[in-house]
Protein backbone atom coordinates (compact mmCIF):
# COMPACT_ATOMS: atom_id res chain seq x y z
CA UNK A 1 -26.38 -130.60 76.76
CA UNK A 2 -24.15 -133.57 76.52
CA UNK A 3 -25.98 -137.13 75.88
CA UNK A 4 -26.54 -138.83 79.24
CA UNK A 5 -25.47 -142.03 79.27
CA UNK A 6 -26.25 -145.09 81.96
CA UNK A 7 -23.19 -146.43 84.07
CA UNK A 8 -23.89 -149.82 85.98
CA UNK A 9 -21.98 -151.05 88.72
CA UNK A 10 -21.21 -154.36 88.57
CA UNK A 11 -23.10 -156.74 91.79
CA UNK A 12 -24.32 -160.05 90.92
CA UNK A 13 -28.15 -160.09 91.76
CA UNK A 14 -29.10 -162.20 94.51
CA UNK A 15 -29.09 -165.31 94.44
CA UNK A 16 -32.23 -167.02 93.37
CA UNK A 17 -32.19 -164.90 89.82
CA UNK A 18 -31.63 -167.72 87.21
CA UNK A 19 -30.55 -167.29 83.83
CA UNK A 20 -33.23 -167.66 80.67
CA UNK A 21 -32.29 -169.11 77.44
CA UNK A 22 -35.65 -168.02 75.21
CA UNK A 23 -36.05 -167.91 71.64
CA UNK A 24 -34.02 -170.61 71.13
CA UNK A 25 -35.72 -174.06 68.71
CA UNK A 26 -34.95 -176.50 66.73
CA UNK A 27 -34.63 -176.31 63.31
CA UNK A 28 -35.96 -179.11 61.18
CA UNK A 29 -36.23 -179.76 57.30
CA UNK A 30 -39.26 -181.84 56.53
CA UNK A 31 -38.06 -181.90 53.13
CA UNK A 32 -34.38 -183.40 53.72
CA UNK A 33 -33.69 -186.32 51.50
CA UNK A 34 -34.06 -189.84 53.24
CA UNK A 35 -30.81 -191.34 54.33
CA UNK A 36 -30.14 -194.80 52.47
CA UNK A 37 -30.01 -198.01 54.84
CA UNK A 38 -27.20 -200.20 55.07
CA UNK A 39 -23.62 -200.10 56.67
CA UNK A 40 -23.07 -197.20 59.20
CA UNK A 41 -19.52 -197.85 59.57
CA UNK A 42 -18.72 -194.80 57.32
CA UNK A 43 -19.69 -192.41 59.61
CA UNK A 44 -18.15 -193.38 62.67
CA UNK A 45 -16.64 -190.55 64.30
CA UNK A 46 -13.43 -190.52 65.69
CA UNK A 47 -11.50 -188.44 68.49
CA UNK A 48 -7.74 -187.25 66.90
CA UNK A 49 -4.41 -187.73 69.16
CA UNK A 50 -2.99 -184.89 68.02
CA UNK A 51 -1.99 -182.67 71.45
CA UNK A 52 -1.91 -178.98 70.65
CA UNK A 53 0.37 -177.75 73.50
CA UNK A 54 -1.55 -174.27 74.47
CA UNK A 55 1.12 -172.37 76.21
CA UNK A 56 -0.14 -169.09 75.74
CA UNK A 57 0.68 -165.68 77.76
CA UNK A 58 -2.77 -165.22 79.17
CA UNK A 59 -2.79 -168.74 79.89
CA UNK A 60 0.30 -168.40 82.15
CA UNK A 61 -1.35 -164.99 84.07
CA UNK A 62 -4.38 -166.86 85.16
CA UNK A 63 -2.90 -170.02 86.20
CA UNK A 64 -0.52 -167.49 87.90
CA UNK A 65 -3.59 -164.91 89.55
CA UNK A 66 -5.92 -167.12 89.84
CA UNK A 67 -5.62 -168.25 92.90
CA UNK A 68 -5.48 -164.44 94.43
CA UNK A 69 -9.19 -163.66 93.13
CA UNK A 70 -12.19 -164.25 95.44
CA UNK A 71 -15.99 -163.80 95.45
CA UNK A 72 -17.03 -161.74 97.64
CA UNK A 73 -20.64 -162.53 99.15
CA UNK A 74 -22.44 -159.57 100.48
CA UNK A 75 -24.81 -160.86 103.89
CA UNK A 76 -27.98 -158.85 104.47
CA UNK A 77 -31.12 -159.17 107.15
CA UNK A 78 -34.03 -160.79 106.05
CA UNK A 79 -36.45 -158.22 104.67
CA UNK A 80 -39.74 -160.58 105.74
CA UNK A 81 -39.11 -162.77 108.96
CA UNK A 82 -42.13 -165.34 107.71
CA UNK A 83 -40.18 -166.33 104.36
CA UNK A 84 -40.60 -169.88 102.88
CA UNK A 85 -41.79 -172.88 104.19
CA UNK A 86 -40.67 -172.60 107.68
CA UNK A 87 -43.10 -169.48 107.45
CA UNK A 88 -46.01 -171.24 107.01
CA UNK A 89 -45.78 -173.53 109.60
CA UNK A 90 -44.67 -170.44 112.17
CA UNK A 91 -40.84 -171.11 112.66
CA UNK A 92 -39.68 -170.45 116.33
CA UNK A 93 -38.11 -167.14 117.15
CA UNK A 94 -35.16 -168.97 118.49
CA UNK A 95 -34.63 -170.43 115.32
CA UNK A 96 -34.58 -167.41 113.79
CA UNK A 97 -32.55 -165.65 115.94
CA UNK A 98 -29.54 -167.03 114.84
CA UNK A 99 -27.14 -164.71 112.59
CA UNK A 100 -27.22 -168.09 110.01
CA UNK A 101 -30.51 -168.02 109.57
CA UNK A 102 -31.35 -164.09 109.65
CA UNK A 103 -29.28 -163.15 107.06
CA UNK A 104 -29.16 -164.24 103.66
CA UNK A 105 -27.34 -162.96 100.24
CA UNK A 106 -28.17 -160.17 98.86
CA UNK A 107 -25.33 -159.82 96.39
CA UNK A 108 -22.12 -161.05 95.06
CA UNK A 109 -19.05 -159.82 93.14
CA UNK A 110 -14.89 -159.81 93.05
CA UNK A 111 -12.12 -159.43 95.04
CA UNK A 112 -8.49 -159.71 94.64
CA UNK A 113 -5.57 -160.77 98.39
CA UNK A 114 -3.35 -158.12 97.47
CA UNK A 115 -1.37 -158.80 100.89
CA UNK A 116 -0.24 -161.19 103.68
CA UNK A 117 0.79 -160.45 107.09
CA UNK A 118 1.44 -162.82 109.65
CA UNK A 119 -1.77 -165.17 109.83
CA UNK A 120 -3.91 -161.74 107.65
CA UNK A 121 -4.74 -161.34 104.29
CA UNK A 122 -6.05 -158.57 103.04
CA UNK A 123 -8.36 -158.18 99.65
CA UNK A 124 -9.51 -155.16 97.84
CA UNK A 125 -12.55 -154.93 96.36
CA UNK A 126 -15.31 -152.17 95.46
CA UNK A 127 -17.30 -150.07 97.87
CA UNK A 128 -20.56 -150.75 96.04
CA UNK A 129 -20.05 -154.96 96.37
CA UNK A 130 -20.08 -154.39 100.54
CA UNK A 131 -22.10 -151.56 100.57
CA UNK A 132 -25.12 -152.43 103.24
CA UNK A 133 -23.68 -155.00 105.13
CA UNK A 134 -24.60 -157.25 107.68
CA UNK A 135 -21.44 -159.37 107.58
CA UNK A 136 -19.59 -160.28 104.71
CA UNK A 137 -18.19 -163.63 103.74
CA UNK A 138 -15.29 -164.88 100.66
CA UNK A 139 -15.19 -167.87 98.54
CA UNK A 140 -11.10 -168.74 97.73
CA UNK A 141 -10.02 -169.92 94.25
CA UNK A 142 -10.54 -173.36 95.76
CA UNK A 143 -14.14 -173.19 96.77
CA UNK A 144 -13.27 -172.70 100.77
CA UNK A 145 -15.42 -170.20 102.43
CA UNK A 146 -14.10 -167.54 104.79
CA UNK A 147 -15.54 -164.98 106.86
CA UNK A 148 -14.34 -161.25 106.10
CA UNK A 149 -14.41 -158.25 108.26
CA UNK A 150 -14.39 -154.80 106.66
CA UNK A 151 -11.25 -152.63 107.23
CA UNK A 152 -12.60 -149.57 105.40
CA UNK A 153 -14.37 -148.28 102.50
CA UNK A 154 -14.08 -145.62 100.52
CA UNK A 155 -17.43 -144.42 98.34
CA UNK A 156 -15.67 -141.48 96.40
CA UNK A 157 -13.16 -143.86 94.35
CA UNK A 158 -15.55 -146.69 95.14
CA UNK A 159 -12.98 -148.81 96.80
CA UNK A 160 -13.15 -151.37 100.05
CA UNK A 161 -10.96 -152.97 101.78
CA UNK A 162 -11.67 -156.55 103.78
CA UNK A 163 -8.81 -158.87 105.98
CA UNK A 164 -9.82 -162.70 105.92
CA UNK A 165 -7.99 -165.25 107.95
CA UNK A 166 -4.45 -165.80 105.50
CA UNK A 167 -3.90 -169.52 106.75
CA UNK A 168 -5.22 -170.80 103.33
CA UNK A 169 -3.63 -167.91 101.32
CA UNK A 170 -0.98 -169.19 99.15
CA UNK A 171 -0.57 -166.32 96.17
CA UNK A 172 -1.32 -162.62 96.34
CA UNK A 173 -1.20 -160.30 93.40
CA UNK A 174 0.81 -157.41 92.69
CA UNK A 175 -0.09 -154.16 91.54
CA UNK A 176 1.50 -152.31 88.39
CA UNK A 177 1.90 -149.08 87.43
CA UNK A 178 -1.45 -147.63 85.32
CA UNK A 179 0.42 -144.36 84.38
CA UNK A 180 2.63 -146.95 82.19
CA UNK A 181 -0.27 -148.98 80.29
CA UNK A 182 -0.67 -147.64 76.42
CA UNK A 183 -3.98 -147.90 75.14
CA UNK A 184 -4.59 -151.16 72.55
CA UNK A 185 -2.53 -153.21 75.19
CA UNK A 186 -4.25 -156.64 76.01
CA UNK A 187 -6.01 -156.42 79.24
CA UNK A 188 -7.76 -159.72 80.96
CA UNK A 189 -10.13 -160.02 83.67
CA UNK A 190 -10.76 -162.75 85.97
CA UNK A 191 -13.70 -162.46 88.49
CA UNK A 192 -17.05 -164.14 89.01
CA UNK A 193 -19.60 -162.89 86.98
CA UNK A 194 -22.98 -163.55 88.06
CA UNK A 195 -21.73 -164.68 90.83
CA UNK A 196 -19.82 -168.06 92.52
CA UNK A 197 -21.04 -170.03 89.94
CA UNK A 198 -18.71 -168.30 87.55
CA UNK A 199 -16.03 -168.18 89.36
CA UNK A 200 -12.60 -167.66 88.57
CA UNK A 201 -13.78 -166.79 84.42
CA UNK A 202 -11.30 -165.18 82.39
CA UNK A 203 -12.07 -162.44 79.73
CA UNK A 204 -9.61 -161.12 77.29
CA UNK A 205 -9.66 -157.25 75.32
CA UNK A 206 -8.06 -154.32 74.80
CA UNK A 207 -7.39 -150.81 76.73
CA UNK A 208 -9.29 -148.39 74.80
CA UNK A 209 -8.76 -145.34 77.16
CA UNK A 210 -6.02 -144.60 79.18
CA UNK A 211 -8.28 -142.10 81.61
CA UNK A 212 -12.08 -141.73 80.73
CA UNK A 213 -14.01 -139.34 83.29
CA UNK A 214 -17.30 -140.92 83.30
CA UNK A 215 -20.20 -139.30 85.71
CA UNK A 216 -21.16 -141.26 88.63
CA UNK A 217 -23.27 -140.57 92.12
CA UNK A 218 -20.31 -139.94 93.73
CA UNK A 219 -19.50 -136.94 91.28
CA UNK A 220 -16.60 -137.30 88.58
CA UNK A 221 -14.43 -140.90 88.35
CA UNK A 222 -10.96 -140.69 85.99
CA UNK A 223 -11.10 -144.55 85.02
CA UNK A 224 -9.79 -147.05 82.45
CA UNK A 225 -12.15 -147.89 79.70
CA UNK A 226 -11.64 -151.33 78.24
CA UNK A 227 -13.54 -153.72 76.05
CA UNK A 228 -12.82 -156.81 78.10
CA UNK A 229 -16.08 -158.60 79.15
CA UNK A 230 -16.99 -157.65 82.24
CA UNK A 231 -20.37 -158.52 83.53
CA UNK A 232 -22.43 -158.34 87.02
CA UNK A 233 -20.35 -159.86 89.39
CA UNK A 234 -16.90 -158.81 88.22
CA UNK A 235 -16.49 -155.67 90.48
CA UNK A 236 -13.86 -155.51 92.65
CA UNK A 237 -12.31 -157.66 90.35
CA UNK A 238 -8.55 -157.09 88.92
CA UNK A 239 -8.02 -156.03 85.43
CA UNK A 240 -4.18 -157.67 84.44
CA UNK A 241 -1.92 -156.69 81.94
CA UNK A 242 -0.04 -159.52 80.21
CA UNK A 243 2.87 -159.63 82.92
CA UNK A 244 -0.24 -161.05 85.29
CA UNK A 245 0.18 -157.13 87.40
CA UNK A 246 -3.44 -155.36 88.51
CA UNK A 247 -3.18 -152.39 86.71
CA UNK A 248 -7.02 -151.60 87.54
CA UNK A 249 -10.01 -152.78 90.08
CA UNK A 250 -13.31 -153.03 87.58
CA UNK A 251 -15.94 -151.48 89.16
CA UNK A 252 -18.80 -150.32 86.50
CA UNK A 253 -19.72 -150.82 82.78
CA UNK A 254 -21.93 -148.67 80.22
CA UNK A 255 -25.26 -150.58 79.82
CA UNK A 256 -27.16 -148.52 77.57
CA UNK A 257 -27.54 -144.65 76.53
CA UNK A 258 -30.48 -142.36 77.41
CA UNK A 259 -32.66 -143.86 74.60
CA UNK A 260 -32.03 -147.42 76.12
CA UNK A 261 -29.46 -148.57 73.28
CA UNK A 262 -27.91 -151.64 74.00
CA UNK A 263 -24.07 -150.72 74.32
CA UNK A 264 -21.29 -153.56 74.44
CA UNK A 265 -17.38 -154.04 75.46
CA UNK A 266 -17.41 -150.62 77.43
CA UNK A 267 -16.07 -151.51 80.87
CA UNK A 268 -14.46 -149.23 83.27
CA UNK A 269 -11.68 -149.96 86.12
CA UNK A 270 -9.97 -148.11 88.61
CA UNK A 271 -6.58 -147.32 87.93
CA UNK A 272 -4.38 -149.25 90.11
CA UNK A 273 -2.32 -146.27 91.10
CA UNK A 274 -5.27 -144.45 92.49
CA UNK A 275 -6.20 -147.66 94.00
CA UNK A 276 -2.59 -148.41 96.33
CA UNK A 277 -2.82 -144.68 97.00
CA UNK A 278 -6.92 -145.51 98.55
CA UNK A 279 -5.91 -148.84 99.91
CA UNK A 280 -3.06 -147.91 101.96
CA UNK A 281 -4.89 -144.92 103.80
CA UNK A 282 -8.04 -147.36 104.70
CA UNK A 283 -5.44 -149.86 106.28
CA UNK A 284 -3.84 -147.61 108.01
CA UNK A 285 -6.87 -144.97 108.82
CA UNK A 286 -9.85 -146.94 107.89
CA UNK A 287 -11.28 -144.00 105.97
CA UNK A 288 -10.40 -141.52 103.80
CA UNK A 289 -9.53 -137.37 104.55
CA UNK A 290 -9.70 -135.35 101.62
CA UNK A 291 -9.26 -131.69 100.56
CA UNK A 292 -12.40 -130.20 99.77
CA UNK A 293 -14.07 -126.72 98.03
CA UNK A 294 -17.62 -127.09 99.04
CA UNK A 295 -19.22 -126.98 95.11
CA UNK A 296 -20.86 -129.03 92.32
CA UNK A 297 -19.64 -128.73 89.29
CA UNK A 298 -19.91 -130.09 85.47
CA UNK A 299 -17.29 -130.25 82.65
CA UNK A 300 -17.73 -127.66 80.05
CA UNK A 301 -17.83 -129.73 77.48
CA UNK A 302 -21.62 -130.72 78.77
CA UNK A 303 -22.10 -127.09 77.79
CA UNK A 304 -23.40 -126.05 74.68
CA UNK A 305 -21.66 -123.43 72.73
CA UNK A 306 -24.52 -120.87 72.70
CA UNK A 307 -25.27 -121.14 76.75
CA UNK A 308 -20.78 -120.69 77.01
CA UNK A 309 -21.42 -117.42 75.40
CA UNK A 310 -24.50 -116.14 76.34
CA UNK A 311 -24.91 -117.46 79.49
CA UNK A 312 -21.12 -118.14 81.15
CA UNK A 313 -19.91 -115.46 78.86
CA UNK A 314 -16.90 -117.13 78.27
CA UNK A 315 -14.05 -115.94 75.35
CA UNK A 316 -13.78 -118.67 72.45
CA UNK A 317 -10.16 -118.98 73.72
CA UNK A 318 -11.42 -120.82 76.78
CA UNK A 319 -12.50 -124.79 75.61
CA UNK A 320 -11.82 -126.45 78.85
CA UNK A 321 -12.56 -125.92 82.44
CA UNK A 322 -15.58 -126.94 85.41
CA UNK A 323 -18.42 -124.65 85.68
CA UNK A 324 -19.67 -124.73 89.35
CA UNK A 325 -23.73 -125.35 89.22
CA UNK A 326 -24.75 -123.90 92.37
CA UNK A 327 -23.91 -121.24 94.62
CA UNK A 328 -21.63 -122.28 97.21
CA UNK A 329 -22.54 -122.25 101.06
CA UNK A 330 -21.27 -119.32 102.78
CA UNK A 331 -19.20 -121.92 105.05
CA UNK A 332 -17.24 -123.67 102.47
CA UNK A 333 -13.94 -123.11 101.26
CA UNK A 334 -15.43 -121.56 98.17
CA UNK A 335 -17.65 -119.67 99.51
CA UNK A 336 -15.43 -118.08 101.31
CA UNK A 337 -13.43 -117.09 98.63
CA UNK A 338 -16.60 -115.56 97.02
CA UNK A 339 -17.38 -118.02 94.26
CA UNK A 340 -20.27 -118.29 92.58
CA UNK A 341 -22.87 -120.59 90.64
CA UNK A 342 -21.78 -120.18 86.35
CA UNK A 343 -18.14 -119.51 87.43
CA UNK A 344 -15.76 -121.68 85.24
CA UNK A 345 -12.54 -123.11 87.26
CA UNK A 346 -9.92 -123.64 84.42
CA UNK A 347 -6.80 -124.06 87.02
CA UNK A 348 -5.69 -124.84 90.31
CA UNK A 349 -2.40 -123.77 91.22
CA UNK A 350 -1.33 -123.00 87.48
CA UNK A 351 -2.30 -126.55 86.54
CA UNK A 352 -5.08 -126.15 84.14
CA UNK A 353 -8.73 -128.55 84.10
CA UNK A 354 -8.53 -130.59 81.29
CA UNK A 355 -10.98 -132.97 79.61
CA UNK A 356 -8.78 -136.00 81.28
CA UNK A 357 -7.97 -133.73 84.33
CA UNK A 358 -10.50 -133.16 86.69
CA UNK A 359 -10.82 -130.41 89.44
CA UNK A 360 -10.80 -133.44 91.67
CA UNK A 361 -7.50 -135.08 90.71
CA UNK A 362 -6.02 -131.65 91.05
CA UNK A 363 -7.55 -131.01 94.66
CA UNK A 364 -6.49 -134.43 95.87
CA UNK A 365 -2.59 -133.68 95.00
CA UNK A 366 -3.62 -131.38 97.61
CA UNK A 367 -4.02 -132.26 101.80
CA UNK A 368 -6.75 -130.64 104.40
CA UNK A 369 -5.68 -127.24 105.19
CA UNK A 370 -3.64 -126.49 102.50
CA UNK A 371 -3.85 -122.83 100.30
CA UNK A 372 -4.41 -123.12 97.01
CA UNK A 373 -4.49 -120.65 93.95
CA UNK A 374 -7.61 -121.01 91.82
CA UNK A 375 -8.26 -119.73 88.47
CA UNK A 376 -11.52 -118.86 86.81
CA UNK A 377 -13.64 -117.00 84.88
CA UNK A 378 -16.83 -114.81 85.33
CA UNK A 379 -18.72 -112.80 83.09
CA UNK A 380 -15.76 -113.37 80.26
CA UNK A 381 -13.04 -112.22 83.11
CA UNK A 382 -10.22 -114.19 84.45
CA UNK A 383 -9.60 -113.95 88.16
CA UNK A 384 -7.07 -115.63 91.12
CA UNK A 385 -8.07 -116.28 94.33
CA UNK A 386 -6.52 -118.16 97.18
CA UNK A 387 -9.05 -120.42 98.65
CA UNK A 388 -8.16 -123.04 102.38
CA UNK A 389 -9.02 -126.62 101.63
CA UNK A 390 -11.19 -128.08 104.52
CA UNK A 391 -12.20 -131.27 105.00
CA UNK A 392 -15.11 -133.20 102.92
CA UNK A 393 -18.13 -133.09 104.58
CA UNK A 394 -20.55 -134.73 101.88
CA UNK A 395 -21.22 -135.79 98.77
CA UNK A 396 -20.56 -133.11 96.78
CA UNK A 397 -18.04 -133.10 94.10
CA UNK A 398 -15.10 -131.36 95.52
């Protein structure tokens, strides 16, 4: 089987979690020569007044997007109501009835005002930065504190959206086209990792995958992979290319493999065009309907080539495709259709499952009660079957 591999989303820990700087001393030579006495004029240092004008691209994007990026602070209930020193001395339950003082924060990360309407602004974010909510609050480019309410959220594509009061909102970003970005492109982040402390940083890489299906809870994600520092914190941050456009939202980054190796610069963001498609149906529904065929599935590339023949009993002609890994319920579209656990989905509606092309970007060109041809294999034989979409009704993959 394929090498498991850890993805971590990207929240800032709660606050209270400070940094440590160990290992670090002083180095000193107890043999150094003495320094002669006399005159110290010699080595009186001296600033230059040569200006280096720095008038770089990147430079110009951030001063440019900057002011569009936000941290977003995620509000939870108390877990202990006799916390801290006001505990001790048995605080008052009026006292801590208040919302101010029953909620505290349990995380932070990113956001980027991607709109203004009248006196509304509207940010996206990710799913996982708001996820478990007791209110939610945003910190401007400026350092002014706003309180958020949640439009929708999305956990699928791991997307939220949040409208703030737009009276202080002087830039919003745009969003370009990720179809168009060519891998090797410089890509730059700005976002606050670790939280508001960091606000605002700036990283700078490369795009080093144009779509990368990485596993996640939610099933598979098509994302861009990039080597641009992203770090807790950053989610729901925008990934720019250098005309200062969001081409992606970043959302997770590979921490180590399954033999805890440390892994660095592999970051992953959500393409931007999947994002305005996500986005738009929150505003305007506050959740998302999808298409859906009721099964669990893996690539086949997490396959071995011995268990393809001997247990999927597939021809050596067949090297892409999603085997489904357990027998569908008798009330689900694929059940329906009479699929069944080891069966190996290679196309829907003539356009085949790729490595890049999951069955779930194919379904989702697809809307609730549509028919759909699907093509697969079973026991080394091709067969069609027309199967009606329904409506997701968990967390399965499709």
């Amino acid at each position: 089987m394929l090498t498991k591999v850890a993805v971590t989303a990207l929240v800032a820990g709660a606050v209270g979690g400070g940094a440590v700087y160990g290992g670090a001393t002083y180095i000193s030579n107890h043999n150094s020569t003495a320094v002669p006495s006399g005159s110290n004029s010699g080595g009186t240092a001296k600033t230059s007044t040569l200006n280096v004008k720095v008038n770089s691209q990147a430079s110009k994007v951030y001063k440019a997007v900057k002011p569009a990026v936000v941290s977003v602070i995620n509000l939870q209930k108390e877990s202990s109501s006799s916390t801290g020193i006001s505990g001790l001395f048995g605080s008052s339950s009026s006292s801590s009835s208040s919302s101010s003082s029953s909620l505290e924060t349990s995380s932070e990360g990113s956001g980027v005002i991607y709109k203004k309407s009248g006196n509304a602004a509207y940010i996206v974010t990710n799913n996982h930065v708001v996820s478990g909510s007791n209110a939610l609050e945003v910190v401007l480019s400026n350092g002014k504190k706003l309180t958020a309410k949640l439009v929708g959220k999305d956990s699928v594509t791991d997307l939220a959206v949040l409208k703030i009061n737009g009276t202080d909102v002087k830039s919003v970003a745009t969003f370009g086209n990720s179809n168009n970005i060519e891998v090797g492109e410089t890509s730059l982040a700005i976002g606050s990792p670790l939280g508001t402390d960091y606000a605002s940083s700036l990283t700078e890489g490369i795009i080093s995958a144009k779509k990368r299906s990485v596993t996640t809870s939610n099933g598979t994600a098509t994302v861009i992979q990039t080597d641009t520092a992203i770090n807790p914190g950053n989610s729901g941050g925008p990934l720019l290319n250098l005309e200062g456009q969001v081409i992606g939202i970043n959302s997770m980054k590979l921490a180590t493999d399954s033999e805890g190796t440390s892994v660095e610069g592999m970051g992953f963001a959500i393409p931007s065009n999947e994002v305005v498609k996500i986005i738009n149906q929150l505003i305007k529904n506050g959740k998302i309907v999808r298409p859906a065929l009721g099964i669990k599935y893996v690539d086949l590339s997490e396959i071995s080539s011995s268990q393809q023949s001997s247990v999927l009993k597939l021809p050596s002609s067949v090297s892409n495709g999603a085997v489904v890994m357990t027998t569908p319920g008798s009330s689900t579209p694929a059940g329906k259709a009479g699929l069944k656990k080891y069966d190996v989905i290679t196309a829907i509606d003539g356009k085949k499952v790729t490595s890049t092309t999951s069955v779930r970007d194919l379904l989702y060109e697809h809307k609730v009660n549509d028919t759909i041809k699907l093509t697969y294999y079973r026991s080394g034989k091709e067969k069609t079957v027309s199967v009606k979409l329904t409506e997701t009704t968990s967390q399965l993959n499709n």
